[in-house]
N, C-alpha and C. Protein backbone atom coordinates (compact mmCIF):
# COMPACT_ATOMS: atom_id res chain seq x y z
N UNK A 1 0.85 -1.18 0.00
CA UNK A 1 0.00 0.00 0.00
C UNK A 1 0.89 1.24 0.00
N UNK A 2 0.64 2.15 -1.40
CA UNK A 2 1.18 3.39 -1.23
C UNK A 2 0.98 4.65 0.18
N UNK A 3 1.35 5.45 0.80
CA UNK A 3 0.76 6.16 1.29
C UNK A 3 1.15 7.45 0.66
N UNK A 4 0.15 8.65 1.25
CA UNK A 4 0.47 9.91 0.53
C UNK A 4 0.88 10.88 1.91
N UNK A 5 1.92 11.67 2.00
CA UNK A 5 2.28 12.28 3.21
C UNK A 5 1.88 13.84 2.31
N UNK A 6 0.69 14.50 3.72
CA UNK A 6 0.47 15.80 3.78
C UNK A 6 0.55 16.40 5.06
N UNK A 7 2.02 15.96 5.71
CA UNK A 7 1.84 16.80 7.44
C UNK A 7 1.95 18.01 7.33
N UNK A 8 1.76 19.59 6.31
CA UNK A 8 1.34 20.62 7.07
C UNK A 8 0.07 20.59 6.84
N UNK A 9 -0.93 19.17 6.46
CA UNK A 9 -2.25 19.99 6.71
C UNK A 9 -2.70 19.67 7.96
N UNK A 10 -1.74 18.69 8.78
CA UNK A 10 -2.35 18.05 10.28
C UNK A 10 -2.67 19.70 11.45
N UNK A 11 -2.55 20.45 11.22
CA UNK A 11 -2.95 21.79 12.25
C UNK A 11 -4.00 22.25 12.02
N UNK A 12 -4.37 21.85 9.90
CA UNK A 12 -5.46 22.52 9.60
C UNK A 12 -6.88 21.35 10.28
N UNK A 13 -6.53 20.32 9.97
CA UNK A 13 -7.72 19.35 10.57
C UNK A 13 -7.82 19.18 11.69
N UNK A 14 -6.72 19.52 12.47
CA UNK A 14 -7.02 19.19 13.82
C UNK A 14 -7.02 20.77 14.46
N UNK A 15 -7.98 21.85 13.88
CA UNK A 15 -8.20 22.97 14.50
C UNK A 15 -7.59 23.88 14.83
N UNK A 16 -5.99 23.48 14.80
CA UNK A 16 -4.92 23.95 15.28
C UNK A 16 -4.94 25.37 14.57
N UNK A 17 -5.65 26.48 15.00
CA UNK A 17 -5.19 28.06 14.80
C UNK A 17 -4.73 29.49 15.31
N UNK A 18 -3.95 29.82 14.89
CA UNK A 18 -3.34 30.74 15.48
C UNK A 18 -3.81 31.79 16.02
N UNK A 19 -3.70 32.52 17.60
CA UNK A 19 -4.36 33.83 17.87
C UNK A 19 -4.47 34.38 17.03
N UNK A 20 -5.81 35.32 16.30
CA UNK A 20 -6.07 36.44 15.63
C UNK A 20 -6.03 36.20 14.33
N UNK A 21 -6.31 37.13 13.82
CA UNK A 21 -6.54 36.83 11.87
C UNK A 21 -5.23 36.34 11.19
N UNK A 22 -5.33 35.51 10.92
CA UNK A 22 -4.04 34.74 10.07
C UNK A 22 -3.67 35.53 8.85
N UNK A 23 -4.67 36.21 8.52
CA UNK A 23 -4.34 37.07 7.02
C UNK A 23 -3.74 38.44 7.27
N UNK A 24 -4.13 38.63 8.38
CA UNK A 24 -3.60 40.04 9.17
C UNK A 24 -2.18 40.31 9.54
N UNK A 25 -2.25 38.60 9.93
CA UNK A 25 -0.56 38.67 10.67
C UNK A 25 0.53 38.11 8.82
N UNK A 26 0.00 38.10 7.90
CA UNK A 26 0.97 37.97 7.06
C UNK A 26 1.12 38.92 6.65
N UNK A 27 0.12 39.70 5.99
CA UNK A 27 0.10 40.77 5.79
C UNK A 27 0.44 41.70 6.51
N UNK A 28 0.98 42.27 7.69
CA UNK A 28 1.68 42.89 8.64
C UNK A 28 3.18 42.26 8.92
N UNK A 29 3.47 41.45 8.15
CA UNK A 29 4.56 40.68 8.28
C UNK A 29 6.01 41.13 7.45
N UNK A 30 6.89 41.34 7.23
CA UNK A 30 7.48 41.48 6.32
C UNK A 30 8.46 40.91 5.46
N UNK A 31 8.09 39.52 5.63
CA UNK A 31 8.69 38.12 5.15
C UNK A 31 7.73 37.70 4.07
N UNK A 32 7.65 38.51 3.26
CA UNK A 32 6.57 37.68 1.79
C UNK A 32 7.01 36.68 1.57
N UNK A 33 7.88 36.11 1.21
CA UNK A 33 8.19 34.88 1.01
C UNK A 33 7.98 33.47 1.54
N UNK A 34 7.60 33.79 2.56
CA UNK A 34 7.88 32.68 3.80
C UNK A 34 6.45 32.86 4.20
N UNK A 35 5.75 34.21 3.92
CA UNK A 35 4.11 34.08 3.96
C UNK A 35 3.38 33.85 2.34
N UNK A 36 4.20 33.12 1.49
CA UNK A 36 3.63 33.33 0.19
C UNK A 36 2.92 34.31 -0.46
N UNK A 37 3.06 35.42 -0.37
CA UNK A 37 2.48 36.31 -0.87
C UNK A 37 3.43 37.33 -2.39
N UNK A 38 2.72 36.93 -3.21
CA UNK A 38 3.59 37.13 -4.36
C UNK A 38 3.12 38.30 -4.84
N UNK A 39 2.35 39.71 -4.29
CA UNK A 39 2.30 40.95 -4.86
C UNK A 39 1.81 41.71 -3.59
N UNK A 40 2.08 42.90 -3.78
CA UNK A 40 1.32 43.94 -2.52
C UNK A 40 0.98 45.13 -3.32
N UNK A 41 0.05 45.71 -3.16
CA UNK A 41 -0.99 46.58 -3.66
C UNK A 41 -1.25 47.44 -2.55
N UNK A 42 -1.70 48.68 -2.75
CA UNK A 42 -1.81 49.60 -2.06
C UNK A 42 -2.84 49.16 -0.72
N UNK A 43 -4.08 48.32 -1.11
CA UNK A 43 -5.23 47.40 -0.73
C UNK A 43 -5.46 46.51 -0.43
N UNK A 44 -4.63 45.65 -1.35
CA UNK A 44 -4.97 44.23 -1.61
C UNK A 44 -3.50 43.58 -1.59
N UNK A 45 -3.58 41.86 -1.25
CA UNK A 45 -2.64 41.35 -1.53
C UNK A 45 -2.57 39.86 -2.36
N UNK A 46 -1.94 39.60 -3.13
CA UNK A 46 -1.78 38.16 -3.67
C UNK A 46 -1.24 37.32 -3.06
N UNK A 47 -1.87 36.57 -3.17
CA UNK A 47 -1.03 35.16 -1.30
C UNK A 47 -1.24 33.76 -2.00
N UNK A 48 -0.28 32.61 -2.00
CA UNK A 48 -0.83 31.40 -2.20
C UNK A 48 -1.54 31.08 -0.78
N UNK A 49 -2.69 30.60 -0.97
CA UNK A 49 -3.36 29.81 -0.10
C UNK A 49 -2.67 28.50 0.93
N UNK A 50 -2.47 28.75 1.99
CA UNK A 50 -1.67 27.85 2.44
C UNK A 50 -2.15 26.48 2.89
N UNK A 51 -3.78 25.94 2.17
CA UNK A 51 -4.35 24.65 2.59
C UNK A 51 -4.75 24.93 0.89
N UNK A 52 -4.05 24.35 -0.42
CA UNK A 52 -4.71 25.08 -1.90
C UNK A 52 -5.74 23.64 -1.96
N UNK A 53 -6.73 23.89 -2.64
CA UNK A 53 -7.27 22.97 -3.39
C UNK A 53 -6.79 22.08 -4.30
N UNK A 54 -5.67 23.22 -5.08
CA UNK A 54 -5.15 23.04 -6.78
C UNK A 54 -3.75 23.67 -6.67
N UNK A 55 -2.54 22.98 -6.89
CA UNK A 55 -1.41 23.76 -7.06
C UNK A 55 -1.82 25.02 -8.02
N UNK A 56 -1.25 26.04 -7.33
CA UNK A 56 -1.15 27.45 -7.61
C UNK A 56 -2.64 28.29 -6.98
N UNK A 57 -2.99 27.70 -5.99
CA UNK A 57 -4.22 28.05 -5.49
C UNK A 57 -3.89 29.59 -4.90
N UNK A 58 -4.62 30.78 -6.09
CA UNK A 58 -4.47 31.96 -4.72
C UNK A 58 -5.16 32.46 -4.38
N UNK A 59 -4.94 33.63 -3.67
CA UNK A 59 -5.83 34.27 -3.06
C UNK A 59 -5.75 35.94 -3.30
N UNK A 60 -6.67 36.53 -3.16
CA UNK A 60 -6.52 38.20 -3.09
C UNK A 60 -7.35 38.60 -1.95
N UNK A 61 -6.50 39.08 -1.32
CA UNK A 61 -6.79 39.45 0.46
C UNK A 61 -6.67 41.00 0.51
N UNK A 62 -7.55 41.77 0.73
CA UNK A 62 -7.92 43.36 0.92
C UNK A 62 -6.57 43.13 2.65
N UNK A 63 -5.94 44.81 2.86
CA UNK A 63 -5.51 44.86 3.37
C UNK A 63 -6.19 45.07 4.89
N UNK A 64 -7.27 45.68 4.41
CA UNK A 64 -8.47 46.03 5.67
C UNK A 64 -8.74 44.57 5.88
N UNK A 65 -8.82 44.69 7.22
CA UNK A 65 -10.08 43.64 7.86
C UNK A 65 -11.91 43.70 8.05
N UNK A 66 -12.08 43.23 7.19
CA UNK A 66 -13.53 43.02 7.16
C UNK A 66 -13.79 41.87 6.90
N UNK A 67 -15.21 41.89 7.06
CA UNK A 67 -15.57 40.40 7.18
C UNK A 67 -16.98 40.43 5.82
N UNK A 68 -17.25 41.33 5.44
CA UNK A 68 -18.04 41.82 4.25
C UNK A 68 -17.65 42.65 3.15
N UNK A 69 -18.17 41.85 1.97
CA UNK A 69 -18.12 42.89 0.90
C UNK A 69 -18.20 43.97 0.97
N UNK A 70 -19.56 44.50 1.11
CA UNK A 70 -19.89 45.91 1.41
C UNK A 70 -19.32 46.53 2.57
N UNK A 71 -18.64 46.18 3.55
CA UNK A 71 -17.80 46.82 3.90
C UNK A 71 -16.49 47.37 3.29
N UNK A 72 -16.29 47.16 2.56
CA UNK A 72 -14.48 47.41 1.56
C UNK A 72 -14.76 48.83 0.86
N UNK A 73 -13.90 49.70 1.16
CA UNK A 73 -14.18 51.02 0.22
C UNK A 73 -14.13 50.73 -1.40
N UNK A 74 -14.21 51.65 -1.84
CA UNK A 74 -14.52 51.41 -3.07
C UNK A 74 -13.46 51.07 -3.75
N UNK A 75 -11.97 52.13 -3.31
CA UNK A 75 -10.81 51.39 -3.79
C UNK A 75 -10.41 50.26 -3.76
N UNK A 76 -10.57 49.52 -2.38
CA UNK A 76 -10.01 48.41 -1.98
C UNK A 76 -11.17 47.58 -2.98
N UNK A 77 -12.10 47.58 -2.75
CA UNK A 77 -13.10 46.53 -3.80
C UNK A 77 -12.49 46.76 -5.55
N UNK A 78 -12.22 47.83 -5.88
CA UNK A 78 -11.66 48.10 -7.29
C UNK A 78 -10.41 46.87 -7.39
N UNK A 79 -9.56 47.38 -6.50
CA UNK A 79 -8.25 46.77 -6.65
C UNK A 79 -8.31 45.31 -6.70
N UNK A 80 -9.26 44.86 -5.68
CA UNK A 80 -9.39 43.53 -5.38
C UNK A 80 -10.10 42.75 -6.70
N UNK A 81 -10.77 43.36 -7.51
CA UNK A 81 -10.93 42.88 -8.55
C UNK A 81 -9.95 42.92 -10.08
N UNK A 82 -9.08 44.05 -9.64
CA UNK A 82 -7.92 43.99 -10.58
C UNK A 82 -7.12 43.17 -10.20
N UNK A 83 -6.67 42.84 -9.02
CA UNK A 83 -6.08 41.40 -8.72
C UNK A 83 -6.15 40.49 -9.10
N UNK A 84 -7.40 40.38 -8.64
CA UNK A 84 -8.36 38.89 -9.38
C UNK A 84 -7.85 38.55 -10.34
N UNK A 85 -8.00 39.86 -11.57
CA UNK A 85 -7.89 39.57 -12.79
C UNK A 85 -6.37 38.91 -13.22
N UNK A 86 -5.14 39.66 -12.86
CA UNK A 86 -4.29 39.51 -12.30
C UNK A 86 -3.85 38.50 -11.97
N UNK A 87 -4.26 37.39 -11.07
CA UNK A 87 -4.06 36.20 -10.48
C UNK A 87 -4.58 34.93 -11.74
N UNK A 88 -6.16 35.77 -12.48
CA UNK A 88 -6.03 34.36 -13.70
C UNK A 88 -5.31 34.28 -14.14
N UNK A 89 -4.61 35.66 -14.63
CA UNK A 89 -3.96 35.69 -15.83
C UNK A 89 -2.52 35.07 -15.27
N UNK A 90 -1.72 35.09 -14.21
CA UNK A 90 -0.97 34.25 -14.09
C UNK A 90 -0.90 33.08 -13.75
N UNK A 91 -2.32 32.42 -13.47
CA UNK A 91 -2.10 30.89 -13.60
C UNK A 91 -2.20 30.39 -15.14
N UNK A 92 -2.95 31.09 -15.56
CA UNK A 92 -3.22 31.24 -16.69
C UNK A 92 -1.81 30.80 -17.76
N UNK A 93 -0.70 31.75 -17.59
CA UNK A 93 0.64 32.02 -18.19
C UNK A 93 1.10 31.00 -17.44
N UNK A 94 1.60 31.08 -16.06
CA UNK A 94 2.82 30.69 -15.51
C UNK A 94 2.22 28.80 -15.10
N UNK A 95 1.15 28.32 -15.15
CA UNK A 95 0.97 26.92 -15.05
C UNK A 95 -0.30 26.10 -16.19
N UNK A 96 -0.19 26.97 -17.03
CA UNK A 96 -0.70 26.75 -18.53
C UNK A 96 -2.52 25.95 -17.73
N UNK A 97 -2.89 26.61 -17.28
CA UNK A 97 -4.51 26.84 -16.42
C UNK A 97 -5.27 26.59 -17.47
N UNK A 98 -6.18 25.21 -17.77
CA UNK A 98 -7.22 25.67 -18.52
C UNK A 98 -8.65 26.24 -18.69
N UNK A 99 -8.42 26.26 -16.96
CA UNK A 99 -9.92 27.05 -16.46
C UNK A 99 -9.94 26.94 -15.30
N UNK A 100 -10.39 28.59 -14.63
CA UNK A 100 -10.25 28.63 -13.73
C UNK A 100 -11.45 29.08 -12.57
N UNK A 101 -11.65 28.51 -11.21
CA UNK A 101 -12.50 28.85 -10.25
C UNK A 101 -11.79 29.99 -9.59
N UNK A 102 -13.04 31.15 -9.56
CA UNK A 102 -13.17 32.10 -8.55
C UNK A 102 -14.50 31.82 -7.52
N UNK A 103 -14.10 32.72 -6.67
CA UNK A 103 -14.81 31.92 -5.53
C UNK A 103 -14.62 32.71 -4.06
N UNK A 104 -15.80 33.56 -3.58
CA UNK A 104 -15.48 33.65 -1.97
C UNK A 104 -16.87 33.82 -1.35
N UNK A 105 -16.48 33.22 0.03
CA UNK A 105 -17.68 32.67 0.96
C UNK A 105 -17.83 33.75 1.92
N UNK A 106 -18.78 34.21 1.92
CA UNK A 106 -19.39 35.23 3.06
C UNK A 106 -20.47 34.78 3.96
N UNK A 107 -19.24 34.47 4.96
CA UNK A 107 -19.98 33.94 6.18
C UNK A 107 -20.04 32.28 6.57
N UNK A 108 -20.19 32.42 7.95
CA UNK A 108 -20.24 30.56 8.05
C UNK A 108 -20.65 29.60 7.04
N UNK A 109 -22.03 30.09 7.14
CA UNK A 109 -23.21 29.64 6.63
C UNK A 109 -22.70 29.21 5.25
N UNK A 110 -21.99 30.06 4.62
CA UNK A 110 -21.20 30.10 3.13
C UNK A 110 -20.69 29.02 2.86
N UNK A 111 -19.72 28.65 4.08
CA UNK A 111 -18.50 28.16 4.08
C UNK A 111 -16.88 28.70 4.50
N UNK A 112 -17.08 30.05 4.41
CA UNK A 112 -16.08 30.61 4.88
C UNK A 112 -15.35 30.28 5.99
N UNK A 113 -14.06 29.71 5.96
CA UNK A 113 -12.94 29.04 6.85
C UNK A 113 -12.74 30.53 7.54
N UNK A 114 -12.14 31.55 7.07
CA UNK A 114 -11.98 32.24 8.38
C UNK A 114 -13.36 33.62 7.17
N UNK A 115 -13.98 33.88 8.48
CA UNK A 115 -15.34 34.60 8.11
C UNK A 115 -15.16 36.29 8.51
N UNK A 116 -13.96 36.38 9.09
CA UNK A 116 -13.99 38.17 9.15
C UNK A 116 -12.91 38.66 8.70
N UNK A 117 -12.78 38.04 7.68
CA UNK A 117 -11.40 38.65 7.29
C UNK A 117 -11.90 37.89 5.30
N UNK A 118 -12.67 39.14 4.49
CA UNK A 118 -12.57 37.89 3.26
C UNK A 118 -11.81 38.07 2.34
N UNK A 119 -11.87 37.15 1.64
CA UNK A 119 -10.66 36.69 -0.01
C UNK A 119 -11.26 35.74 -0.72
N UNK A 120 -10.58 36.64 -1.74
CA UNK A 120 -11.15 35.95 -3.36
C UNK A 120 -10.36 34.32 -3.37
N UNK A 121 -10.51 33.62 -3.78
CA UNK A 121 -9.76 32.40 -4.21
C UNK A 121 -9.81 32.60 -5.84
N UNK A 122 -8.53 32.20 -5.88
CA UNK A 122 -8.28 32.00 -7.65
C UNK A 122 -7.99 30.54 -7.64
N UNK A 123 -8.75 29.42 -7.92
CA UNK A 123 -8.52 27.87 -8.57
C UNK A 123 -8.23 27.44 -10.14
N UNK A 124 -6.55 27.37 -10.13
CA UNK A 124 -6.60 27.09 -11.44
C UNK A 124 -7.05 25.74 -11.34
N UNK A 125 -7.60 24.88 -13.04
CA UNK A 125 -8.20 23.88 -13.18
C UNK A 125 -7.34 23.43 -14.73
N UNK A 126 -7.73 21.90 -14.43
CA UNK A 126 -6.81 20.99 -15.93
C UNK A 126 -8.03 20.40 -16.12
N UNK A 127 -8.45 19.97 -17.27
CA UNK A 127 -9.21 18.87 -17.91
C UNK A 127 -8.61 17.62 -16.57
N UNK A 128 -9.45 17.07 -16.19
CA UNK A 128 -9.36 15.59 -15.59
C UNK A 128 -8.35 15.95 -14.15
N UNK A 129 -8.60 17.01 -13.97
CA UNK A 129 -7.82 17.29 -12.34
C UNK A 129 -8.22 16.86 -11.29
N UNK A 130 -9.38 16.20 -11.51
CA UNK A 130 -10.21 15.09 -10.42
C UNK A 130 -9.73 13.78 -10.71
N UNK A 131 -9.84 13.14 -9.63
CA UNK A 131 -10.07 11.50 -9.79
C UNK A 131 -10.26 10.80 -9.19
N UNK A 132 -10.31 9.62 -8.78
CA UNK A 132 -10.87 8.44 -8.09
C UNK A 132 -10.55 8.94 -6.32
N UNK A 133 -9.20 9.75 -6.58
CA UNK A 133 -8.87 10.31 -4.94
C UNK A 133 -10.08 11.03 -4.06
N UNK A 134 -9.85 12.10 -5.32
CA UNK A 134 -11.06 13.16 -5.17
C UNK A 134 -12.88 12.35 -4.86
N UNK A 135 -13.12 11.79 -5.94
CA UNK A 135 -14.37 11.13 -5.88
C UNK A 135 -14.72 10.41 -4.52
N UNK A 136 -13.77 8.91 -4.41
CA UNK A 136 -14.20 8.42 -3.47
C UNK A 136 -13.69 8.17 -2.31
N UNK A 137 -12.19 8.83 -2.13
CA UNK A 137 -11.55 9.13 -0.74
C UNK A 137 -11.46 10.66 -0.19
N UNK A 138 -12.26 11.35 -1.02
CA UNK A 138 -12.76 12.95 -0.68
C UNK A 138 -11.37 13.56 -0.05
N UNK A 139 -10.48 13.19 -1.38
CA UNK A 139 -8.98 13.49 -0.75
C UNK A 139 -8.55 14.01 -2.28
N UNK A 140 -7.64 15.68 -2.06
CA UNK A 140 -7.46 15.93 -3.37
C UNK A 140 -6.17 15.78 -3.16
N UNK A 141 -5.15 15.69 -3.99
CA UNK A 141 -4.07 15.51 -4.47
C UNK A 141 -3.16 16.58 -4.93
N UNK A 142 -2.05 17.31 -4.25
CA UNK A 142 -1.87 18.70 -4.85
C UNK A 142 -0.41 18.16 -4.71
N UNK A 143 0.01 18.29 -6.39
CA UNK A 143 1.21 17.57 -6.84
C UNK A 143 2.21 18.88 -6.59
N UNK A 144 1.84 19.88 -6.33
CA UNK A 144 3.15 20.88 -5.98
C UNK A 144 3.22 21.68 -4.68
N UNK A 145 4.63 21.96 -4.35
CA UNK A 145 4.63 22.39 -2.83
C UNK A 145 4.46 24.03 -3.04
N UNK A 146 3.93 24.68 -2.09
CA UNK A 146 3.95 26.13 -2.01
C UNK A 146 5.13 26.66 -2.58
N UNK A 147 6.42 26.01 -1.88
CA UNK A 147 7.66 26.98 -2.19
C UNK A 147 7.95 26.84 -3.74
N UNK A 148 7.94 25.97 -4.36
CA UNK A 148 7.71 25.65 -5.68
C UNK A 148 6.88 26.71 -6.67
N UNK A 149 5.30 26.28 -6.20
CA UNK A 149 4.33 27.48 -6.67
C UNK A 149 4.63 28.90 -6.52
N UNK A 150 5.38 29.18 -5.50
CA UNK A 150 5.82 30.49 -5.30
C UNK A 150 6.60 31.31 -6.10
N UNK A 151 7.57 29.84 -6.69
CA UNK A 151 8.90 30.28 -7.13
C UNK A 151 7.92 30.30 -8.51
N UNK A 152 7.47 29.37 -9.03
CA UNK A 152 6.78 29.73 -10.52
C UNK A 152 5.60 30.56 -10.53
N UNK A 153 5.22 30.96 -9.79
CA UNK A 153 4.24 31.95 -9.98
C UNK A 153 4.94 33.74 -10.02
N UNK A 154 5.47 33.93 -8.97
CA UNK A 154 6.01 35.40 -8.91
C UNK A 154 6.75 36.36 -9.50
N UNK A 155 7.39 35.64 -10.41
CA UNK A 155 7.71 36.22 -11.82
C UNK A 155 6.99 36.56 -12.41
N UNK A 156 5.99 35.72 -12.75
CA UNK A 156 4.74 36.16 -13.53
C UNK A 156 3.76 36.68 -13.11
N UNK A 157 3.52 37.54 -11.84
CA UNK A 157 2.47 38.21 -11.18
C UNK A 157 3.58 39.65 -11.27
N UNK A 158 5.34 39.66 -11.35
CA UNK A 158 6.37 41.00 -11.34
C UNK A 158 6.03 41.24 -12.24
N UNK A 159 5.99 40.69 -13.34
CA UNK A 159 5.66 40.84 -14.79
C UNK A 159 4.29 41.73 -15.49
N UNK A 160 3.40 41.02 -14.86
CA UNK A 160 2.54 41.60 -15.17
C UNK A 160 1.76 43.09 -14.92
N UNK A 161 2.18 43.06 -13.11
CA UNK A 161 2.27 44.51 -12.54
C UNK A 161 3.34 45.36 -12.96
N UNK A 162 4.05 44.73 -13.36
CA UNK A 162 5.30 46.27 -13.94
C UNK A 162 5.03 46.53 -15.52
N UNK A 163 3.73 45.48 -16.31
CA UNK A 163 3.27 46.04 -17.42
C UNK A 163 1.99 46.57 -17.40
N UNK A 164 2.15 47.14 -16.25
CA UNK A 164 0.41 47.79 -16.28
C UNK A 164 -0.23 46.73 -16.45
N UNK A 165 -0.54 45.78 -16.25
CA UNK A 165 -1.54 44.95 -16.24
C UNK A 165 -3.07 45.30 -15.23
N UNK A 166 -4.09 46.05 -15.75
CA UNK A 166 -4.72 46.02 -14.70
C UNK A 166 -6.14 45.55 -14.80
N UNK A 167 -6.26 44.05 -15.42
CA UNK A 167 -7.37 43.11 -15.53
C UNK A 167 -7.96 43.28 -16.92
């Protein structure tokens, strides 16, 4: 019997979370690297997701803390959607994406893992990126490590912000 080793997600299943907003403290952090966060915006930030669905799973995290849409000024909601755009377009380029999930949960009820603090998810997707794991051991399979994704993604998120890229 093969096994599959995922020990940093053992903190996420077993509840294990850190005092205070986890998105707060990266973002107040000044180790991007080591918090995956591959752009900073006046507003908003680009972060790999540190539990992804899908190698290259990201995120766009407003710098404010809120826990609602309609709470976000108008800039920060602008930006956060130029991100967005931003984030397809480099899974898009940098892991040849053939379609991709956006996606954010407002509120428990939603689904939202942490609920006062929200973010966009960017899911890149392949033809046949599911399978028998997914289906009937409700276990997905994410063939690349963050530091990896990091390293191939952030070139191509420098890239795009230093060509005016703005969605």
């Amino acid at each position: 019997m093969e096994r599959m080793w995922a020990p940093w997600r053992f903190g996420y299943v077993t509840g294990e979370r850190p005092d205070g907003c986890v998105f707060c403290a990266k973002i107040n952090s000044d180790d991007d690297a080591a918090n995956h966060i591959l752009h900073r915006g006046e507003h908003c930030v680009i972060m790999l997701n540190r539990y992804p669905y899908n190698s290259g799973h990201l995120m766009v995290v407003p710098n404010e803390h809120v826990g609602d849409l309609c709470d976000l000024t108008a800039e920060a909601a602008g930006e956060l959607w130029e991100l967005t755009a931003v984030a397809v377009e480099t899974v898009r380029r940098a892991l040849k994406a053939q379609g991709v999930n956006l996606g954010m949960n407002l509120g428990e009820a939603a689904g939202a893992g942490i609920c006062d603090h929200i973010h966009m998810h960017i899911v890149p997707r392949w033809s046949g990126d599911t399978n028998y794991m997914t289906t009937v051991s409700q276990t997905r399979v994410v063939p690349q490590s963050l530091e990896d994704s990091y390293n191939q993604l952030r070139p191509v998120v420098e890239e795009l912000m230093s060509s005016g890229h703005e969605g």
